[in-house]
Protein backbone atom coordinates (compact mmCIF):
# COMPACT_ATOMS: atom_id res chain seq x y z
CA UNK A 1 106.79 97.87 76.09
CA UNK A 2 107.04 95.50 79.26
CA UNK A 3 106.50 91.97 78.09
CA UNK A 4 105.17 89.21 80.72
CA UNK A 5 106.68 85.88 79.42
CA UNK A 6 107.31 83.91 83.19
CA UNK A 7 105.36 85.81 85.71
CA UNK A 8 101.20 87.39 85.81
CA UNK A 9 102.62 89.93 87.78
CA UNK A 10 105.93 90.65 88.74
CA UNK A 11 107.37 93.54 90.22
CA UNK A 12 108.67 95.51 86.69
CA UNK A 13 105.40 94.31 84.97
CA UNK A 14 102.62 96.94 82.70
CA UNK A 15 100.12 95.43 84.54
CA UNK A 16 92.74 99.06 88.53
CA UNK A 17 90.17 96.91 88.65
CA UNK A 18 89.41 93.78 91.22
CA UNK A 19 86.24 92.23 91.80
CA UNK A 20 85.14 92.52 95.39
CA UNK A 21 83.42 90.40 97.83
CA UNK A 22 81.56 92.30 101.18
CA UNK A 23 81.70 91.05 104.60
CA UNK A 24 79.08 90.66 107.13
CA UNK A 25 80.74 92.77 109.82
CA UNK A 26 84.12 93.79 110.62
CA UNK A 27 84.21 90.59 113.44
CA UNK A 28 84.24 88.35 110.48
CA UNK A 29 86.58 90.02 108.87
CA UNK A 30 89.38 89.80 111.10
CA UNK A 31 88.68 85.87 112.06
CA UNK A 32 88.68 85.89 107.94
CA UNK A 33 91.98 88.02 107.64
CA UNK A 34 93.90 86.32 110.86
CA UNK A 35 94.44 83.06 109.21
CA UNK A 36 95.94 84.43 105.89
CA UNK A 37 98.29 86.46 107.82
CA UNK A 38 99.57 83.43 109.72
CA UNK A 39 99.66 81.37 106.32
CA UNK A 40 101.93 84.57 104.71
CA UNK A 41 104.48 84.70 107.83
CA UNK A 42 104.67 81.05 107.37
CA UNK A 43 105.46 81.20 103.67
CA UNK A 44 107.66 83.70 104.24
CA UNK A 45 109.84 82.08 107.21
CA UNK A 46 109.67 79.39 103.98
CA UNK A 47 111.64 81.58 101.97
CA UNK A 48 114.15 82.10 104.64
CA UNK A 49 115.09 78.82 105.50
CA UNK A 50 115.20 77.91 102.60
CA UNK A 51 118.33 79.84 101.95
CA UNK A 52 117.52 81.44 98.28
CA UNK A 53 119.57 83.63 97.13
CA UNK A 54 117.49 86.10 96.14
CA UNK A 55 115.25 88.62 98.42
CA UNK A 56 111.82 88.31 98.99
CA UNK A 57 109.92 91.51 97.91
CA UNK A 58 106.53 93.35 99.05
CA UNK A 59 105.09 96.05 96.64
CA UNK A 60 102.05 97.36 95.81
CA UNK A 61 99.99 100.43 96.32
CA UNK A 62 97.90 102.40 98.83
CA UNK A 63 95.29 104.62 97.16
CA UNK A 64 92.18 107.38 97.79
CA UNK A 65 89.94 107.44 94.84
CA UNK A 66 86.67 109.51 94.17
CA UNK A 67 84.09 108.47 91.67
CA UNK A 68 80.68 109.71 90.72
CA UNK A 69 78.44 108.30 88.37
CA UNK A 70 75.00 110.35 87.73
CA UNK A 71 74.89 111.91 91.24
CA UNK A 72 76.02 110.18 93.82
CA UNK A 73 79.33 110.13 94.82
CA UNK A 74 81.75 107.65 96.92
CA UNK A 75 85.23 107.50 98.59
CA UNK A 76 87.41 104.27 98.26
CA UNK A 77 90.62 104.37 100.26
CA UNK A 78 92.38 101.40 98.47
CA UNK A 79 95.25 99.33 99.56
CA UNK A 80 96.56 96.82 97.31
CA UNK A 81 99.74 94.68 98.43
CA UNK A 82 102.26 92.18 96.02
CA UNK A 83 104.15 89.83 97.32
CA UNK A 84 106.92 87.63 95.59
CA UNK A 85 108.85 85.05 97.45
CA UNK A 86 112.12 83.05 95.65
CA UNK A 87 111.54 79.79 97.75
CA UNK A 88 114.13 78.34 95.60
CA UNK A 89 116.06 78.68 92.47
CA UNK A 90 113.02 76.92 90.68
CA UNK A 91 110.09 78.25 92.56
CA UNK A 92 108.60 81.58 93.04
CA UNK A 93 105.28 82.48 95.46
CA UNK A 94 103.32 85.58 94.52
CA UNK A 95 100.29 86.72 95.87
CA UNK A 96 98.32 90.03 95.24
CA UNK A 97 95.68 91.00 97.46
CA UNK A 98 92.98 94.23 98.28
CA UNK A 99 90.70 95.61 100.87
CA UNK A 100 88.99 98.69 99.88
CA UNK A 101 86.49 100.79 102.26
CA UNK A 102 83.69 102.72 100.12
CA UNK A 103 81.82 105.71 101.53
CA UNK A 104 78.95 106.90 100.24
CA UNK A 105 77.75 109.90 102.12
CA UNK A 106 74.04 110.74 102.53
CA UNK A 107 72.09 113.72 102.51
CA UNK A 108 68.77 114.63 104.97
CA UNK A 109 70.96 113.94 107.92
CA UNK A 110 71.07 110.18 106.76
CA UNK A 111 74.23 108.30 108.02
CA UNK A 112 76.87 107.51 105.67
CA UNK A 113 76.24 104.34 103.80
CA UNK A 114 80.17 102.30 104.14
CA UNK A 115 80.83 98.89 103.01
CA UNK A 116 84.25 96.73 103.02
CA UNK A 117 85.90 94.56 100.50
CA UNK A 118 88.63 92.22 100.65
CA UNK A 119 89.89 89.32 99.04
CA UNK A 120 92.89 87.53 96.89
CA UNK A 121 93.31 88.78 93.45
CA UNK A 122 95.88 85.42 92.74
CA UNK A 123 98.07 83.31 95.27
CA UNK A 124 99.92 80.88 92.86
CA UNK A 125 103.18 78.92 92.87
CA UNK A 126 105.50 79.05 89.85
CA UNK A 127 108.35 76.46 88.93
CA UNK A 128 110.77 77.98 86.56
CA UNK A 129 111.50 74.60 84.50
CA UNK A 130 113.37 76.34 81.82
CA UNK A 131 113.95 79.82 80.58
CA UNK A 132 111.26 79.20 78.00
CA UNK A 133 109.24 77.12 80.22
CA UNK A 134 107.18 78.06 83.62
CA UNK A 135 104.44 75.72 85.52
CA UNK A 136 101.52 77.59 87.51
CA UNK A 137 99.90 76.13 90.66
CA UNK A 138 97.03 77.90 92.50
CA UNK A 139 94.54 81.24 91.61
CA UNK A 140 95.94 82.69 88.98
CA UNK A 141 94.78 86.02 86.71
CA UNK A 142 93.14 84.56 83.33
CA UNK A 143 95.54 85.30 80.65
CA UNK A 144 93.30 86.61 78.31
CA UNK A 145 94.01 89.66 75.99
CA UNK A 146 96.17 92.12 78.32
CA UNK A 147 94.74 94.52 81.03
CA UNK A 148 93.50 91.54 83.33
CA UNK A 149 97.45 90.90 83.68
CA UNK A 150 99.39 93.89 83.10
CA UNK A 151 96.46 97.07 83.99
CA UNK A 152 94.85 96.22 86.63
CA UNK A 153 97.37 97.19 89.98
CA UNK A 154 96.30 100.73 90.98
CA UNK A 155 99.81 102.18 90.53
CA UNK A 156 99.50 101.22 86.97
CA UNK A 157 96.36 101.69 85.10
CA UNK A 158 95.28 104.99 83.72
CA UNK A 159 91.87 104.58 84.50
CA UNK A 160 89.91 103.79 87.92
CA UNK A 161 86.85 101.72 85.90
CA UNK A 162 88.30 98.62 83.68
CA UNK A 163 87.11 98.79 80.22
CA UNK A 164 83.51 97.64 79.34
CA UNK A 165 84.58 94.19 77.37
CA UNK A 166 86.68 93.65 80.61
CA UNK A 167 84.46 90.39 81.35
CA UNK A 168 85.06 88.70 78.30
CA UNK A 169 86.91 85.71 78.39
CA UNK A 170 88.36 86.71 81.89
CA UNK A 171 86.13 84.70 83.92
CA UNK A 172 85.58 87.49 86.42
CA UNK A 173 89.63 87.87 86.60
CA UNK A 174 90.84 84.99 87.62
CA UNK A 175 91.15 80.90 87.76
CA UNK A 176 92.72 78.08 89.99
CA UNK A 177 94.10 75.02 88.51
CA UNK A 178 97.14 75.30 86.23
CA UNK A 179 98.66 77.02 83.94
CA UNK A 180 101.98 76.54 81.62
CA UNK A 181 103.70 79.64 80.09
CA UNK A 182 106.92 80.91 78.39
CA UNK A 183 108.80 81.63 75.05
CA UNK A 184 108.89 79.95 71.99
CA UNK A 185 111.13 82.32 70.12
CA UNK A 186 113.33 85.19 71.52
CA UNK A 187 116.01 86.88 69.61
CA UNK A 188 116.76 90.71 68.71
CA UNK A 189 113.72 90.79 65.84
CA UNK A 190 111.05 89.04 67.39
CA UNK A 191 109.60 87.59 70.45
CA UNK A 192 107.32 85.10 70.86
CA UNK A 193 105.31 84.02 74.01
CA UNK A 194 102.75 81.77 75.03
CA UNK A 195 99.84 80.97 78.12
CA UNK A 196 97.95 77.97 78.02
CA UNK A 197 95.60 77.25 81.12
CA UNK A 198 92.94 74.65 82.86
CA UNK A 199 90.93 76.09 85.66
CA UNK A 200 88.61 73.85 87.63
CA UNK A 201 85.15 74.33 89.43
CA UNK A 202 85.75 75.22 92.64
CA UNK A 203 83.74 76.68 95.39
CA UNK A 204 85.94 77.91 98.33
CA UNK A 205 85.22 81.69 98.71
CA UNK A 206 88.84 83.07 97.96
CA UNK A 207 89.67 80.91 94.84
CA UNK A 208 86.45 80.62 93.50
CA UNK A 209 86.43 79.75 89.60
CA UNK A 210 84.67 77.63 86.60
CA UNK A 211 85.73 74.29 84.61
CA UNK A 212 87.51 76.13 81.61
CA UNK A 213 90.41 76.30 79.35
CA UNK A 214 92.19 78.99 76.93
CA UNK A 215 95.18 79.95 75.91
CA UNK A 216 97.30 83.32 73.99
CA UNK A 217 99.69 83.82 72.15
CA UNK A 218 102.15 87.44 71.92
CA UNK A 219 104.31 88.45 69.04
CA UNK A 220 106.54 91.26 70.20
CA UNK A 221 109.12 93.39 67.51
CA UNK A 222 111.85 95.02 70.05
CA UNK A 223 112.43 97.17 66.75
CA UNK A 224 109.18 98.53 66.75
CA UNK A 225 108.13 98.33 69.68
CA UNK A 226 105.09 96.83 68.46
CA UNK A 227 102.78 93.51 70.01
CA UNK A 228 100.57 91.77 68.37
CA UNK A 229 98.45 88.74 69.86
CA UNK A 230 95.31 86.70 70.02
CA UNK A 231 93.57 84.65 72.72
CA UNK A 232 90.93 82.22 73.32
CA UNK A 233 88.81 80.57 76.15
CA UNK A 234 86.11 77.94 76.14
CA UNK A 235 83.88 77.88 79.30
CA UNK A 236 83.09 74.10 80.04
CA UNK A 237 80.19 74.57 82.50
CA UNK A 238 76.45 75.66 81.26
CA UNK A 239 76.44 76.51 77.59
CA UNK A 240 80.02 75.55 76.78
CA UNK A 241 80.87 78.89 75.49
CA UNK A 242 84.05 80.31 73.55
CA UNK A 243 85.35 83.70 73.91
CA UNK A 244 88.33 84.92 71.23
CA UNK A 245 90.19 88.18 71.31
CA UNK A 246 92.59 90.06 69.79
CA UNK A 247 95.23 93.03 71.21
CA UNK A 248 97.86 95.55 69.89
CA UNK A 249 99.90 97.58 71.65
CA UNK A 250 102.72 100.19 69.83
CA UNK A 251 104.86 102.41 72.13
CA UNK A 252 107.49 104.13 69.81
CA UNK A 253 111.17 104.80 70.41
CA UNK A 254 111.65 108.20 69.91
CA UNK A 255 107.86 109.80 71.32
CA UNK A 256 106.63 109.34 74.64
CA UNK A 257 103.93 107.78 73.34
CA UNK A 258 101.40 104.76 74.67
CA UNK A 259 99.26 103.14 71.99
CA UNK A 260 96.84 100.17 73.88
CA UNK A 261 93.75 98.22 72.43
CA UNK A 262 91.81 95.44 72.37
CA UNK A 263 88.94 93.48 70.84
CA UNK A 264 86.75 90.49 72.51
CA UNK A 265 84.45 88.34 70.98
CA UNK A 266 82.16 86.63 73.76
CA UNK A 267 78.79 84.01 72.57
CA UNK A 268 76.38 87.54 73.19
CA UNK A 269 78.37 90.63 72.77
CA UNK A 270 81.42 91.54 71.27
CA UNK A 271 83.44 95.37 71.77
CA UNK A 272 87.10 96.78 71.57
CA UNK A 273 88.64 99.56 73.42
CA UNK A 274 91.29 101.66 72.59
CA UNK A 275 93.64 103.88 74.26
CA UNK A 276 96.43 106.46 73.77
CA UNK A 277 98.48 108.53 76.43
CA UNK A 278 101.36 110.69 75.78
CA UNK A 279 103.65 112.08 78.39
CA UNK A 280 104.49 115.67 77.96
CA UNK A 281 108.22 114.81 78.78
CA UNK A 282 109.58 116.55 75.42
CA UNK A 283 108.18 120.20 75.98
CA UNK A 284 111.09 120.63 79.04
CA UNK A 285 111.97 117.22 80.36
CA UNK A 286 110.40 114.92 82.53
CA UNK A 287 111.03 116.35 85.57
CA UNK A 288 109.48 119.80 84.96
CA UNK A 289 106.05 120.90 85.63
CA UNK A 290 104.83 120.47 82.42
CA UNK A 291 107.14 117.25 81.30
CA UNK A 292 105.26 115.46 84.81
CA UNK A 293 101.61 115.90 82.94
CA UNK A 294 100.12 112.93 80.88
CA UNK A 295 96.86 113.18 78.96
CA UNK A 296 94.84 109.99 78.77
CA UNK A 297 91.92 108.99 75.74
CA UNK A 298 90.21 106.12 75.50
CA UNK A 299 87.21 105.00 73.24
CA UNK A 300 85.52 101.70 73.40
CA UNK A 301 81.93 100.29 72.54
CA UNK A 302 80.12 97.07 73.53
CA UNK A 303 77.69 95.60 70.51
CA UNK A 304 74.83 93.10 71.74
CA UNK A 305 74.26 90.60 69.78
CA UNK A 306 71.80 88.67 72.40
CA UNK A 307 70.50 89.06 75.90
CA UNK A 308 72.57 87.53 79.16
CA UNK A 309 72.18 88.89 82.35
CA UNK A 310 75.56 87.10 83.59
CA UNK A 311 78.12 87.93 81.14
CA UNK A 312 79.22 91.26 83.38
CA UNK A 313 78.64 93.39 80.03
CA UNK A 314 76.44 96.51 79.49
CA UNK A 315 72.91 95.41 78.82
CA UNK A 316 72.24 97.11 75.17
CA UNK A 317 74.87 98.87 72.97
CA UNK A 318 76.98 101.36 74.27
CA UNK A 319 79.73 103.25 74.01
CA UNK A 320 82.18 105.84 76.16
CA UNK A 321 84.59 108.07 75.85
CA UNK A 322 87.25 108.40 78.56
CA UNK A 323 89.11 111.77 78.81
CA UNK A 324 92.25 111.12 81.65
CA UNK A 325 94.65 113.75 82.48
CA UNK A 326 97.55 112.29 85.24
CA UNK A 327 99.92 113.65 86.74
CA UNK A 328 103.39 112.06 87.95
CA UNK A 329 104.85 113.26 90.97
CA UNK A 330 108.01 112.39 92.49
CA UNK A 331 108.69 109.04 94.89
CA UNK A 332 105.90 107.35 93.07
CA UNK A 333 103.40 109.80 93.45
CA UNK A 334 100.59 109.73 90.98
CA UNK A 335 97.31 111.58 90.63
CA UNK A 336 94.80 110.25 88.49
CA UNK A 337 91.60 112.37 87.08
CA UNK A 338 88.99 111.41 84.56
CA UNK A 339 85.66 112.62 82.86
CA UNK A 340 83.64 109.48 81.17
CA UNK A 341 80.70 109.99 78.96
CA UNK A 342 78.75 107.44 78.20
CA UNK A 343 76.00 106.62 75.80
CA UNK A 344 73.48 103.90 75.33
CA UNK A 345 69.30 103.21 75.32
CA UNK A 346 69.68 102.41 78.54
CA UNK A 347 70.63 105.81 79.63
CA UNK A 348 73.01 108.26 79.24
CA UNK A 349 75.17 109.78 81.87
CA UNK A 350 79.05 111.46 83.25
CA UNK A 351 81.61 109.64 84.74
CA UNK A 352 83.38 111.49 87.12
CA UNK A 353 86.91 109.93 89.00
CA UNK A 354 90.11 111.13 90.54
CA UNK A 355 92.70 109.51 92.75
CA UNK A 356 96.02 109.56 94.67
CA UNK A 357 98.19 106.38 94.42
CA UNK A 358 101.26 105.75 96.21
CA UNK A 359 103.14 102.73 94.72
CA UNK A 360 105.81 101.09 97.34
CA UNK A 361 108.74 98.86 97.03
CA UNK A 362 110.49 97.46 99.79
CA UNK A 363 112.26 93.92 100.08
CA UNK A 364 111.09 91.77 103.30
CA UNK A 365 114.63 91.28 104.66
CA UNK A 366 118.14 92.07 103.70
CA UNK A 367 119.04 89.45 101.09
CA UNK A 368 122.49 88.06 99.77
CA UNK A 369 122.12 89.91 96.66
């Protein structure tokens, strides 16, 4: 089980879903994009002269995904770049970003509807005080329950739609302000690790985020194989409210076997979700036609307990199954197909999805080691 103790997102982490923002035209975009560019190349050059001894690296994935949800049906090519920069011993720049093109295509000789997103998913500075101890600076992925942090890069996540609690105590993915993180105790039985954050109210369009503060906590049993771990977040704009959670995950040592779940408690609705996938790598090893093949479930409900229109949650009570069957090819070659049912009084309907996601790894120069 990969634990994430100093980083939200480094480059061997378990860690799709993004929230996007759409553009006026494709003029704005590029004045919009041109700036961050320069701003990377400059951070970059950063790392260079600043003689670290350890080699920038650019990962991340390029993607086409399919999805359609009670009849109509759209086409997201999906690129999704990571970035980590070793500025110094101490300090480490990483930066994930996005920009997806949906397609909807129209019938009755309509022309296709297409719409672009972009945007940051974090940009944050970490100083590596201690090996227990790392300070956050900048937009950085809330670090509540798990698949904000570890699920949500496209080369990772089994699913194309985030689970339906996703909202709690996530504050829509992601904060700015600070954060301090580590471990308290590491040995060969257990493993403990913390998060503790402030985000502040901030406005600018890329780092956008609410006055609010939380924290979690991670046991971890190498033995086992098992984590355990709770979190919390208190909202301190409108109605001051608290959202609480709880996870498990169990991947044991001898089956290829993925146990994830977790529960979230938010001030109107509260829901778990709960998955298993098992890699068919015992039936004639992992490399074979068969041993390549991983079946996905995942079951998860939402329970209202009062009306909010804001929360990001599923109006009335409701619950879906998610039936995933992937498929590993080599060079980091995946392909990723699910059927969704879902139930509520709202409406019931099918979830249909597949994908092709090609995760690469390359460093940005030729380092010293």
């Amino acid at each position: 089980m990969t634990k994430s103790t100093h980083t939200h997102d480094n480059l061997q982490s378990d860690c799709g879903y993004v929230f996007f923002m759409s553009h006026q035209s494709r003029n704005r975009t590029i004045r919009s994009i041109l700036p961050r560019a320069v701003v990377l190349i400059a951070l970059l050059s950063l790392g260079q002269y600043a003689e670290c001894q350890y080699t920038p690296m650019i990962t991340g994935g390029v993607g086409f995904f399919s999805g359609t949800t009670k009849g109509p049906t759209s086409f997201n090519p999906t690129f999704m770049p990571l970035v980590a920069v070793p500025v110094t011993q101490h300090f480490l720049l990483e930066s994930r970003g996005y920009a997806l093109e949906s397609v909807t295509p129209r019938r009755n000789g309509e022309s296709d509807q297409t719409k672009s997103y972009y945007g940051l998913s974090f940009l944050q500075l970490d100083y590596l005080a201690t090996r227990n101890l790392t300070f956050v600076a900048g937009k950085f992925l809330t670090p509540f329950a798990t698949y904000n942090e570890r699920l949500t890069p496209i080369w990772i996540g089994n699913f194309q739609v985030a689970p339906l609690i996703f909202s709690i105590g996530t504050m829509n993915g992601a904060g700015t302000g600070g954060e301090v993180r580590g471990s308290m105790i590491s040995n060969e039985k257990v493993s403990v690790d913390y998060a503790a954050y402030l985000s502040g109210n901030v406005t600018a369009k890329d780092f956008k985020s609410s006055r609010a503060t939380g924290d979690r906590v991670d046991v971890y049993f190498p033995s086992r194989r098992i984590e355990l771990g709770t979190s919390f977040g208190r909202m301190f704009e409108g109605a001051h409210e608290n959202a609480s959670g709880m996870h498990f995950w169990w991947q044991p040592w001898r089956v290829p076997l993925s146990i994830r779940s977790e529960y979230g408690h938010g001030t109107h609705a509260q829901g778990y979700w709960m998955e298993v996938a098992y890699r068919l790598s015992q039936v004639s090893g992992p490399d074979s036609v068969i041993g390549r093949l991983e079946p996905v479930f995942r079951m998860q409900q939402v329970f209202r307990n009062s009306s909010d229109f804001t929360d990001g949650l599923p109006s009335a009570d409701t619950q879906r199954a998610d039936f995933g069957l992937d498929y590993f090819l080599p060079h980091d070659v995946r392909i990723i197909t699910s059927y969704s049912r879902q139930l509520s009084s709202t409406g019931t309907g099918n979830i249909w999805a597949t994908g092709l996601v090609y995760r690469f790894l390359t460093p940005a120069w030729p380092g010293k080691r």
